[in-house]
C-alpha atoms as a PDB file:
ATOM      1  CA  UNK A   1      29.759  -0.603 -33.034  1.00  0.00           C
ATOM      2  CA  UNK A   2      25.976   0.189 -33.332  1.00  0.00           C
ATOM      3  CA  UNK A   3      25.222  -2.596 -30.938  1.00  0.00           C
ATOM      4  CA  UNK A   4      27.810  -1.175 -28.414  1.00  0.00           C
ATOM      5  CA  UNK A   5      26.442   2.280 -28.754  1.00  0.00           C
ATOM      6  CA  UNK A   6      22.763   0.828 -28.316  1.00  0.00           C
ATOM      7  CA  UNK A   7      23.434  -1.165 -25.394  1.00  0.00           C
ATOM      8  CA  UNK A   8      24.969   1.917 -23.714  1.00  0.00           C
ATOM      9  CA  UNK A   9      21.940   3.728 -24.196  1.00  0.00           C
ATOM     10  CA  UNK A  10      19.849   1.181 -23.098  1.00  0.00           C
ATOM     11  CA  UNK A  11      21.617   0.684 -19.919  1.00  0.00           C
ATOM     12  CA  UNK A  12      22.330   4.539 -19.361  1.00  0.00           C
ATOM     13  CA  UNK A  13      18.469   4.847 -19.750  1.00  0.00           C
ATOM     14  CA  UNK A  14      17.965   5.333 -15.607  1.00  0.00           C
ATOM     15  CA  UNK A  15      13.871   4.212 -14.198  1.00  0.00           C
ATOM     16  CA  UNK A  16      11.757   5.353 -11.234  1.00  0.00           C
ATOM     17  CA  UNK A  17      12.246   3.440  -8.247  1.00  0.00           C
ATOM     18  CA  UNK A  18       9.711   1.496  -7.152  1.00  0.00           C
ATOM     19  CA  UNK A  19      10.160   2.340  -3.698  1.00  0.00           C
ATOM     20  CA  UNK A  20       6.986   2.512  -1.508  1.00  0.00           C
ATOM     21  CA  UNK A  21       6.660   4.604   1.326  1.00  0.00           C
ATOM     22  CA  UNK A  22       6.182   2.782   4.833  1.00  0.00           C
ATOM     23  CA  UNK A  23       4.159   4.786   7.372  1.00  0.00           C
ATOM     24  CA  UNK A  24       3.485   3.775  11.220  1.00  0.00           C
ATOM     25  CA  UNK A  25      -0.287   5.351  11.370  1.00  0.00           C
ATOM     26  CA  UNK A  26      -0.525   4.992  15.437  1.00  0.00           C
ATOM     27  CA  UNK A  27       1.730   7.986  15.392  1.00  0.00           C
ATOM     28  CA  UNK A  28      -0.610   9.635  12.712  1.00  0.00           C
ATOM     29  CA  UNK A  29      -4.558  10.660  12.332  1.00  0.00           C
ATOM     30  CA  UNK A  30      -6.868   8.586  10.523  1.00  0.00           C
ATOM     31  CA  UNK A  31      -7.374  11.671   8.116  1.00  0.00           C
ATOM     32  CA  UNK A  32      -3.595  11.840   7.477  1.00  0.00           C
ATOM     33  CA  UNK A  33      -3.328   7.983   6.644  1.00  0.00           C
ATOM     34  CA  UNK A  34      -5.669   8.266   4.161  1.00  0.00           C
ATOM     35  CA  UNK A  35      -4.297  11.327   2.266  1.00  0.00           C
ATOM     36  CA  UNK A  36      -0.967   9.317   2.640  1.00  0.00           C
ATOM     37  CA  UNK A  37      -2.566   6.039   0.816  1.00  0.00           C
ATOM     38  CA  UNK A  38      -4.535   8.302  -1.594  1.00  0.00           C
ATOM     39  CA  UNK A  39      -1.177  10.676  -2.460  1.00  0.00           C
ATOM     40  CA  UNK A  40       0.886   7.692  -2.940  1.00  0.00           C
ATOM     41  CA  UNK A  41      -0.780   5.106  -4.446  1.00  0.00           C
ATOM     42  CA  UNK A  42      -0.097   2.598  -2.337  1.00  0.00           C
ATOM     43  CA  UNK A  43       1.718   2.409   0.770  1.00  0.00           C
ATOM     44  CA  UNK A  44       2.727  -0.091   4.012  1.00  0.00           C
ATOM     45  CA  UNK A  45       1.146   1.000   7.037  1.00  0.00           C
ATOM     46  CA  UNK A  46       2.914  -0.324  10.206  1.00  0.00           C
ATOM     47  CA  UNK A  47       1.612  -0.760  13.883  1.00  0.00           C
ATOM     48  CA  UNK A  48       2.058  -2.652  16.884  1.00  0.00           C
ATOM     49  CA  UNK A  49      -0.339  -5.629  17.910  1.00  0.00           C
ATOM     50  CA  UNK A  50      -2.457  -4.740  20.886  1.00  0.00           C
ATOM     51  CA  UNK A  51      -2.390  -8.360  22.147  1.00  0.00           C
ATOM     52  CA  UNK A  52       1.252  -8.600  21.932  1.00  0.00           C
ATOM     53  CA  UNK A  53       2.649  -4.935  22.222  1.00  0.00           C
ATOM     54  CA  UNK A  54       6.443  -6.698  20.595  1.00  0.00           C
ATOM     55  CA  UNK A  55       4.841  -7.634  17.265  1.00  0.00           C
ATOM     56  CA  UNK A  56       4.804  -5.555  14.663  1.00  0.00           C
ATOM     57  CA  UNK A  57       1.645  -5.202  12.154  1.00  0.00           C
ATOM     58  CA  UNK A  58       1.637  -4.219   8.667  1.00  0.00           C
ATOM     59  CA  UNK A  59       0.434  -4.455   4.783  1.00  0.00           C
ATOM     60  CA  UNK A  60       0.006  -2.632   1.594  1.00  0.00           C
ATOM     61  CA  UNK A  61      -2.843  -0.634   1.462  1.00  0.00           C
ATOM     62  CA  UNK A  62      -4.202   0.948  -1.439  1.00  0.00           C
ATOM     63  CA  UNK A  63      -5.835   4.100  -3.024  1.00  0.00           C
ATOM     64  CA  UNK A  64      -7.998   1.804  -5.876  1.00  0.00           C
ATOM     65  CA  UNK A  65      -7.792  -1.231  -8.389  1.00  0.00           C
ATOM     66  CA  UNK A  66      -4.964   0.258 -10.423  1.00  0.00           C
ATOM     67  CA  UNK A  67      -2.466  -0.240  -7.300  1.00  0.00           C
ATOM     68  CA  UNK A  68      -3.684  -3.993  -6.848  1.00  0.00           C
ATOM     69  CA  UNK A  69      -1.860  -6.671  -8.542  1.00  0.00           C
ATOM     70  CA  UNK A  70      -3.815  -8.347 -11.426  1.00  0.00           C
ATOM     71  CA  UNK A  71      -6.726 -10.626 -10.446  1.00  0.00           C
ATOM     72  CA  UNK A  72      -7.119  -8.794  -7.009  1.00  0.00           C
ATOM     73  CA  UNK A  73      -9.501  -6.218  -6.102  1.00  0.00           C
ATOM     74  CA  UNK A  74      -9.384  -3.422  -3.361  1.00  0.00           C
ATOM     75  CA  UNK A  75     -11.256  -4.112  -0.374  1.00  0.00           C
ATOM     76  CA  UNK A  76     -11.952  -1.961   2.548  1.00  0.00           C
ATOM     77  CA  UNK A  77      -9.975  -2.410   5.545  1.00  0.00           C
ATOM     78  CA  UNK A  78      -9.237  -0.480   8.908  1.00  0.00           C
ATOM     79  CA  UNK A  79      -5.689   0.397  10.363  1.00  0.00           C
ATOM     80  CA  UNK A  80      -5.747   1.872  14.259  1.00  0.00           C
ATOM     81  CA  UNK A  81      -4.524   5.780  14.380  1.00  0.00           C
ATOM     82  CA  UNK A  82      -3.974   8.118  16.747  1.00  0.00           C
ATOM     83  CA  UNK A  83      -7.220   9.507  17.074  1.00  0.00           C
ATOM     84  CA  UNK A  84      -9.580   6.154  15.791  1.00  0.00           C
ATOM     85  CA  UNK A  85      -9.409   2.038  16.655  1.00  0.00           C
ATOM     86  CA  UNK A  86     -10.677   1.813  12.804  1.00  0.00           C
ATOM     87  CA  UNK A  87      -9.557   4.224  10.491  1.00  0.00           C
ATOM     88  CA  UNK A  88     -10.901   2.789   7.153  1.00  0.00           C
ATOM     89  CA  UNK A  89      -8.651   2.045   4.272  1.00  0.00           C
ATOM     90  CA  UNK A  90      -8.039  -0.043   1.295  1.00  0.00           C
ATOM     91  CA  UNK A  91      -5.862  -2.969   0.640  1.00  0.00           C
ATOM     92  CA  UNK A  92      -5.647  -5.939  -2.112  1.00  0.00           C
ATOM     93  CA  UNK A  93      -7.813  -8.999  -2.235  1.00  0.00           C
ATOM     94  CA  UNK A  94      -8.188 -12.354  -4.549  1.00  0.00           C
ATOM     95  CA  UNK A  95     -10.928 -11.074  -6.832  1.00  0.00           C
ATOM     96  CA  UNK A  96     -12.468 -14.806  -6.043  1.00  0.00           C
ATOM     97  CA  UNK A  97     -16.072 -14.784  -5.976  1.00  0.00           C
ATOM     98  CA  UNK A  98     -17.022 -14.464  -2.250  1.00  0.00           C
ATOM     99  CA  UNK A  99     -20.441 -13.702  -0.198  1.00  0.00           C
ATOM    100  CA  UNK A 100     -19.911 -10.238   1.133  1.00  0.00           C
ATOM    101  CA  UNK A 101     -21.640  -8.469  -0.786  1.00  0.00           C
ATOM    102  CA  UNK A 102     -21.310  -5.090   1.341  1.00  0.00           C
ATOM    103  CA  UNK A 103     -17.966  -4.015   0.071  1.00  0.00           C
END
């Protein structure tokens, strides 16, 4: 009976979902992208390829190291917006040795 009990508490025991939120930034300012990425944590940003207007664009971006999966670092990145070609952002990495030594 304790086992019953136990597994019904176990299962009854409801977690966060680990939904993240998808954004298309062309629609939004660089400014509002990046208090998107740094409210949430981490988050898909969306946008349509300038050399072929019918494919879609997108990754996870990030707001720092905690949001990257281990053995990957953040590493800065830039989405187009509304108002900017290169809105600058963060996404995930291999944390591989490499030779920029800039970011």
């Amino acid at each position: 009976m304790k086992r019953i009990v136990l597994a019904l508490c176990i299962a009854s025991v409801s977690f966060p979902a680990l939904a993240i939120n998808r954004y298309d930034v062309q629609t939004m300012s660089c400014a509002a992208v990046q208090q998107a990425v740094d409210r949430d944590g981490a988050a898909i940003l969306r946008w349509q390829s300038k050399r072929n207007p019918s494919l879609p664009i997108y990754d996870r971006y990030v707001r720092n190291t905690l949001f990257c999966d281990k053995g990957k670092v953040p590493k800065r990145a830039y989405v187009p917006t509304r108002d900017t070609s290169q809105c600058q952002v963060k996404r995930c990495v291999d944390g591989t040795f490499d030779r920029s030594f800039g970011d």
